[in-house]
N, C-alpha and C. Protein backbone atom coordinates (compact mmCIF):
# COMPACT_ATOMS: atom_id res chain seq x y z
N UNK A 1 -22.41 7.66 15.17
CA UNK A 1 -23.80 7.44 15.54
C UNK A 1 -23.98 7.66 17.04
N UNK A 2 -25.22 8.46 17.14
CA UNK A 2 -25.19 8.62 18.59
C UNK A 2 -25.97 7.50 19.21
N UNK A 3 -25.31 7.02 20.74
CA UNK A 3 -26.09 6.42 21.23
C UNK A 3 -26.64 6.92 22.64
N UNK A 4 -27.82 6.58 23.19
CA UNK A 4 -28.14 7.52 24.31
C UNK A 4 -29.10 6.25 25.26
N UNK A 5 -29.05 6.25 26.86
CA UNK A 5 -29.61 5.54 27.89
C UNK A 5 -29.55 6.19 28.87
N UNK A 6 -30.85 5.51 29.47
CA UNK A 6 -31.87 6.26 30.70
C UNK A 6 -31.11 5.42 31.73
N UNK A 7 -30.81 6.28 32.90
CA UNK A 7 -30.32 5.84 33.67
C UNK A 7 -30.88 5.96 34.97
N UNK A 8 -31.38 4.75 35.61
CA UNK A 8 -32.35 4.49 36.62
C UNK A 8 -31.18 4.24 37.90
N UNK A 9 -31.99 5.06 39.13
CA UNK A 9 -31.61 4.87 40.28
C UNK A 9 -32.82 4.53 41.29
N UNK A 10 -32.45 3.08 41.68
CA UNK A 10 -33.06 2.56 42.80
C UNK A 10 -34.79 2.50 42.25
N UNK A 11 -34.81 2.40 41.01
CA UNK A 11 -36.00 2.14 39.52
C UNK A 11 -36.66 3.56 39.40
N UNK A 12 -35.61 4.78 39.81
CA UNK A 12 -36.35 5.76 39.07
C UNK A 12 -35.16 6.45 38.44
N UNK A 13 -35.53 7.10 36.93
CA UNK A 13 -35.36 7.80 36.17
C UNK A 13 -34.40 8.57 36.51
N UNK A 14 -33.28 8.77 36.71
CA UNK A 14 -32.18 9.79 37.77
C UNK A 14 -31.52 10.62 36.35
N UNK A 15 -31.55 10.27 34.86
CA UNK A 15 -30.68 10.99 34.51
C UNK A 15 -30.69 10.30 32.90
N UNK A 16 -29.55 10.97 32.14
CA UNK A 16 -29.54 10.29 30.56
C UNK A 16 -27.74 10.39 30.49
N UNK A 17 -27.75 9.65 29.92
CA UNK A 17 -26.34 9.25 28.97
C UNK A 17 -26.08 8.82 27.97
N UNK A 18 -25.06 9.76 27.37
CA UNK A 18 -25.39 10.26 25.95
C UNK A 18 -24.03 9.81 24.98
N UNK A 19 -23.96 9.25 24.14
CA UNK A 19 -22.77 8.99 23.74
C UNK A 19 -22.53 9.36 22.26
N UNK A 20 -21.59 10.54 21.96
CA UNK A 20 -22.19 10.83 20.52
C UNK A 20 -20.18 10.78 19.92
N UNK A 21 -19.89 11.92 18.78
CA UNK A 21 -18.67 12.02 18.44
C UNK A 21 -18.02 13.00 18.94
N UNK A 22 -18.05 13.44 20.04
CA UNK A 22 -17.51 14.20 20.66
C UNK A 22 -17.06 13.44 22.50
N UNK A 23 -17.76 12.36 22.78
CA UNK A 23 -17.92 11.57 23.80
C UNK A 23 -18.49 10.97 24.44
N UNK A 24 -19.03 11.48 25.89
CA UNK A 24 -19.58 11.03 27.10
C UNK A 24 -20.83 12.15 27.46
N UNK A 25 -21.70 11.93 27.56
CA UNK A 25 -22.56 13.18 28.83
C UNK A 25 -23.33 12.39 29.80
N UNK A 26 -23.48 12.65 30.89
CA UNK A 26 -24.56 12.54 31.67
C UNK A 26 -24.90 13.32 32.37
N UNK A 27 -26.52 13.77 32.09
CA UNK A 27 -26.93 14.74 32.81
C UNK A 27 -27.75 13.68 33.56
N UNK A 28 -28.34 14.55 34.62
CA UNK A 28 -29.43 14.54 35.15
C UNK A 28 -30.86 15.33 34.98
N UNK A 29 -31.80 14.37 35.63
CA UNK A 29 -33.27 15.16 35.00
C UNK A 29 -33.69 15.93 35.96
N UNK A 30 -34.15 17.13 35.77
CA UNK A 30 -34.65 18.42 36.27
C UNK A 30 -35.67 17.29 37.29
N UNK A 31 -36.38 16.61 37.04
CA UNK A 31 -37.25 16.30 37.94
C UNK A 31 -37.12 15.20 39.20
N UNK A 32 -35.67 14.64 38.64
CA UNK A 32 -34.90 13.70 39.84
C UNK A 32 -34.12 14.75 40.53
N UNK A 33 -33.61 15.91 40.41
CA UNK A 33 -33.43 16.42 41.38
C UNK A 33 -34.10 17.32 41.88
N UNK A 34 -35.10 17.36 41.77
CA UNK A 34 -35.93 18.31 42.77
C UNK A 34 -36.88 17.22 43.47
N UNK A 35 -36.28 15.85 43.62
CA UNK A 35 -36.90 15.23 44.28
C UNK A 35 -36.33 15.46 45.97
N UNK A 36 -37.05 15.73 47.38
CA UNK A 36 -36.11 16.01 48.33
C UNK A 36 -35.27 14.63 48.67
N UNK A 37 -35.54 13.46 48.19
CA UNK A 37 -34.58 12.18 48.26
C UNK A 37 -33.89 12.01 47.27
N UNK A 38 -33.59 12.54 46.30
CA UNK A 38 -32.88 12.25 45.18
C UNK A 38 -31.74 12.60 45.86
N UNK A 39 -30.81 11.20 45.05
CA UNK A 39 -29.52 10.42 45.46
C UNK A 39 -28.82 10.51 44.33
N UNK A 40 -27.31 11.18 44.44
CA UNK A 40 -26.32 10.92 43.33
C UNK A 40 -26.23 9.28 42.75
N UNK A 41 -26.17 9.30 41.67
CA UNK A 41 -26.21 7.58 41.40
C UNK A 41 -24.34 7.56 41.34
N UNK A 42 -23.24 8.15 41.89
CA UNK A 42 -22.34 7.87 42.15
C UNK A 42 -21.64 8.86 42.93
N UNK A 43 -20.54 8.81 43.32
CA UNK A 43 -19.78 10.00 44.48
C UNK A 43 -18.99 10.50 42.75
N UNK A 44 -18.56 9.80 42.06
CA UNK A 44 -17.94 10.74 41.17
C UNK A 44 -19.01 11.64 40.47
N UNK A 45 -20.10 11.29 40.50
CA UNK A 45 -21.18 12.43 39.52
C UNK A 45 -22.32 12.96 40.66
N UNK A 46 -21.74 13.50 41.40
CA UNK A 46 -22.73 14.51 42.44
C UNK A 46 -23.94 15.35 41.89
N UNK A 47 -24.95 15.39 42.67
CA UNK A 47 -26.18 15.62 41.76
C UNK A 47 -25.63 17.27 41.50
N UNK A 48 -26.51 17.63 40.29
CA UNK A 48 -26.12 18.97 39.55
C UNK A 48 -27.13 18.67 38.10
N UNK A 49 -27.00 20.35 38.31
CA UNK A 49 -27.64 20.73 36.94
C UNK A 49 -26.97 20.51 36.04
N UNK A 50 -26.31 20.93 35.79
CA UNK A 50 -24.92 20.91 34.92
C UNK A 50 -24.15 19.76 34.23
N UNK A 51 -24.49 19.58 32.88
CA UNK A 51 -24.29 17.99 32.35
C UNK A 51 -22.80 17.57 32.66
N UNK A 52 -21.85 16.64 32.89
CA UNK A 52 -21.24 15.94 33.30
C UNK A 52 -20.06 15.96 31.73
N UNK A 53 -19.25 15.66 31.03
CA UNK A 53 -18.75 15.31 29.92
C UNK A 53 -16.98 14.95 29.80
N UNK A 54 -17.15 13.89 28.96
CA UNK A 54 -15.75 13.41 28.99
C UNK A 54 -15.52 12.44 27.80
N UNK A 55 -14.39 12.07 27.45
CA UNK A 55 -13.62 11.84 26.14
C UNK A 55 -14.28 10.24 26.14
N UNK A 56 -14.01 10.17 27.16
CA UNK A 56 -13.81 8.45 27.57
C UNK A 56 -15.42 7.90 28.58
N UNK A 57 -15.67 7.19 28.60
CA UNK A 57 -17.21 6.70 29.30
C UNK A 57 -16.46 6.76 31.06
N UNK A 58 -17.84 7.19 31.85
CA UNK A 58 -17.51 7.81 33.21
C UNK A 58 -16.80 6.85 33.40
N UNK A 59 -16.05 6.54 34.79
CA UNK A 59 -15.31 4.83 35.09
C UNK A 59 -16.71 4.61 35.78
N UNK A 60 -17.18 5.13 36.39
CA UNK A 60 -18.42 4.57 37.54
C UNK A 60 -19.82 3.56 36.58
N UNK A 61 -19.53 4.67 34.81
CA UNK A 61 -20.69 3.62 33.87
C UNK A 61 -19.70 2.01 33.02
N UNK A 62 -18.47 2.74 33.38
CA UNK A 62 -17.47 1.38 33.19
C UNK A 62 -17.75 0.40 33.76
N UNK A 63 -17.67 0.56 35.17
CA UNK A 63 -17.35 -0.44 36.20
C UNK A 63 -18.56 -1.30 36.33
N UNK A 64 -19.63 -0.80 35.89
CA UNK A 64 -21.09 -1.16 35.95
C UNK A 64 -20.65 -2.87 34.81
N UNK A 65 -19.95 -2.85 33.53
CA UNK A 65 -19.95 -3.52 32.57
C UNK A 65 -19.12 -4.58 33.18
N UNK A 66 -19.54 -6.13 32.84
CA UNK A 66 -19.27 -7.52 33.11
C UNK A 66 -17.74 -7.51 33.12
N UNK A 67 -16.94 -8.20 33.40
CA UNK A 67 -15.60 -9.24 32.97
C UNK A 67 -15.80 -10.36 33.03
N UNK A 68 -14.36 -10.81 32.57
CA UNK A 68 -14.34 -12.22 32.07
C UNK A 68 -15.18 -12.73 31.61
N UNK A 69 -15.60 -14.09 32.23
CA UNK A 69 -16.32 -14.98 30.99
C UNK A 69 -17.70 -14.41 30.72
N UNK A 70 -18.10 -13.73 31.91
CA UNK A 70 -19.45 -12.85 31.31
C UNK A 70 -19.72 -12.16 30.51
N UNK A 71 -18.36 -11.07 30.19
CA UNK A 71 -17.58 -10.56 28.84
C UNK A 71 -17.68 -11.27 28.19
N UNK A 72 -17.25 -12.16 27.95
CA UNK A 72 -16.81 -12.52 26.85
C UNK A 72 -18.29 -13.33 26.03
N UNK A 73 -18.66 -13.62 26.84
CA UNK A 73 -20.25 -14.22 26.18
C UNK A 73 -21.18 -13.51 26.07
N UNK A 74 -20.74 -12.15 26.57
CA UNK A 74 -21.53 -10.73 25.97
C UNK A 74 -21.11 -10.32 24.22
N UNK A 75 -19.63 -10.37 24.34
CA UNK A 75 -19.29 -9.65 23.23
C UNK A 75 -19.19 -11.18 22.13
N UNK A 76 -19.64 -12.32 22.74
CA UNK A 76 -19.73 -13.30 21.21
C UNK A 76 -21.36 -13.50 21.11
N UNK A 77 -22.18 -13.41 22.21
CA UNK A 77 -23.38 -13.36 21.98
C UNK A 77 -24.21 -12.35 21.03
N UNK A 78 -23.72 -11.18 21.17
CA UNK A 78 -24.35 -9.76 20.65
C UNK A 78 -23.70 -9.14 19.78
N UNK A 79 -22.05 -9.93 19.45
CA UNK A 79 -21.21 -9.45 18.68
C UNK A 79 -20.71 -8.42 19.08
N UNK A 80 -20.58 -7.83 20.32
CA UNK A 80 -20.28 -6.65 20.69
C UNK A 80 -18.94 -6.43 20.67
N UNK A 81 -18.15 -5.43 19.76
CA UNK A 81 -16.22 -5.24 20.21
C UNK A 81 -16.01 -4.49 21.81
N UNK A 82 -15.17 -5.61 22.33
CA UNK A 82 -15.06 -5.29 23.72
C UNK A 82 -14.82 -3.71 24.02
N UNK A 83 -14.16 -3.06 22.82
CA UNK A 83 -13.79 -1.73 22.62
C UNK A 83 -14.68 -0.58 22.96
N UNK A 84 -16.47 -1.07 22.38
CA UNK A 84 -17.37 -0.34 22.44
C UNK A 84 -18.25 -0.19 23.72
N UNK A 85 -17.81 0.24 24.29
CA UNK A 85 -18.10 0.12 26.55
C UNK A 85 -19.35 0.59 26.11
N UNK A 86 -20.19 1.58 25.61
CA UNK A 86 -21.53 1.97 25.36
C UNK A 86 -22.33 0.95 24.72
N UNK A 87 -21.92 -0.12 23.58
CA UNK A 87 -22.67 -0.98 23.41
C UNK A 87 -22.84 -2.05 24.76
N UNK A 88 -21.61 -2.08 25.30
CA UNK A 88 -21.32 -3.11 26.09
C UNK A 88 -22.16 -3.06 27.37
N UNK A 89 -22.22 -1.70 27.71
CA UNK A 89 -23.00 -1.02 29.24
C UNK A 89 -24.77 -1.10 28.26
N UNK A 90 -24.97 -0.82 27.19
CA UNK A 90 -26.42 -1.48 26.80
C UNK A 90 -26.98 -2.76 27.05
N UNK A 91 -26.20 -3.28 26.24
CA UNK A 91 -26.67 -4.74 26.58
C UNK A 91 -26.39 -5.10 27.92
N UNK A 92 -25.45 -5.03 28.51
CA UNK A 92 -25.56 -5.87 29.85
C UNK A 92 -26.50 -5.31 31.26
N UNK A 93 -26.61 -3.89 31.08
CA UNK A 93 -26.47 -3.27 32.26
C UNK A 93 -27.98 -3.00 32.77
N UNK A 94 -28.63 -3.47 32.41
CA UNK A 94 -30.51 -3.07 32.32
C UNK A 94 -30.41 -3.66 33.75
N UNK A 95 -30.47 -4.89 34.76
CA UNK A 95 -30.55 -5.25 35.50
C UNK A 95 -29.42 -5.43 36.03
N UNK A 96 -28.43 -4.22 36.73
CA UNK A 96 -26.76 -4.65 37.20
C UNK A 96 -27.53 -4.82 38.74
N UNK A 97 -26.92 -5.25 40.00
CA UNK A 97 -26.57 -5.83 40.79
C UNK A 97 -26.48 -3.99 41.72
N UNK A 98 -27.30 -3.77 42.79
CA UNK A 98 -27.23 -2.29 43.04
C UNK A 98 -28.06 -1.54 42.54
N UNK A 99 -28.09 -0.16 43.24
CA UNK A 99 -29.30 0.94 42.62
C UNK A 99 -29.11 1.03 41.57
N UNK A 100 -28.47 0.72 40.52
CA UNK A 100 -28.58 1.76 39.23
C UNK A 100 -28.51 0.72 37.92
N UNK A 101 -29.62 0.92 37.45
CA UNK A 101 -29.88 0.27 35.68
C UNK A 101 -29.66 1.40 34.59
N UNK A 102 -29.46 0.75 33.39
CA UNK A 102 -29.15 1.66 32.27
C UNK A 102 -29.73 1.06 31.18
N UNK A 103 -30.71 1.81 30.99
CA UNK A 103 -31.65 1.27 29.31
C UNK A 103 -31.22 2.15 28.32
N UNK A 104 -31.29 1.26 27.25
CA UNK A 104 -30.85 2.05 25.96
C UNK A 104 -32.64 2.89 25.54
N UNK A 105 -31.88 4.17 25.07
CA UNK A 105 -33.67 4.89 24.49
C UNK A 105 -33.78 4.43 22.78
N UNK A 106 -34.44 3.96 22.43
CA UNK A 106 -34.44 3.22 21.28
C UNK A 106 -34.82 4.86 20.45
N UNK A 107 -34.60 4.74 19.51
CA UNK A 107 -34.59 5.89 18.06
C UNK A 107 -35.25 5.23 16.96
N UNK A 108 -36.15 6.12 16.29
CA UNK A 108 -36.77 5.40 15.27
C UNK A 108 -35.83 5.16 13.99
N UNK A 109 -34.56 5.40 14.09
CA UNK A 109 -33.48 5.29 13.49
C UNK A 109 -33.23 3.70 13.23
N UNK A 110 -33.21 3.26 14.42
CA UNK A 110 -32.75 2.22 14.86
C UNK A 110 -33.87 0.63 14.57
């Protein structure tokens, strides 16, 4: 199942991340970078056209996700398996600490 979130820098719109059976993507939006202030939302993902992709979730959308006991009352609150870093970076990460939030895009699937 794919899951996919909007990824806000400094509360604007900088990009999407995409999580399907093949991995990781994050692009960026045509219209955050043709902003003349638009800001990489990390040094590992430098702004670009060109979607981003990998096996494993970026470390920079990792690092964004709780430990310890905050973990852990994430993954008994929401039931989340600590395993699933994309559920985990959903639920927690809407208001992280720094420029950059991550909302889940809801699907009429869902």
């Amino acid at each position: 199942m794919m899951k996919q979130a909007v990824v806000f820098f400094q509360d604007r719109r900088a990009g999407i991340l995409i999580e399907d059976e093949n991995g990781y993507t994050f692009v960026y939006d045509a219209g955050y970078l043709a902003a003349p202030d638009a800001q990489a939302v990390s040094l590992t993902l430098p702004l670009s056209d060109r979607p981003y992709r990998d096996k494993v979730l970026f470390p920079f959308f990792d690092g964004l996700i709780p430990e310890g006991w905050l973990l852990d009352i994430a993954e008994r609150n929401w039931k989340i398996d600590a395993r699933d870093r994309m559920a985990l970076l959903l639920a927690c990460c809407k208001d992280c600490i720094g420029a950059v939030g991550v909302q889940p895009v809801i699907t009429k699937e869902e």
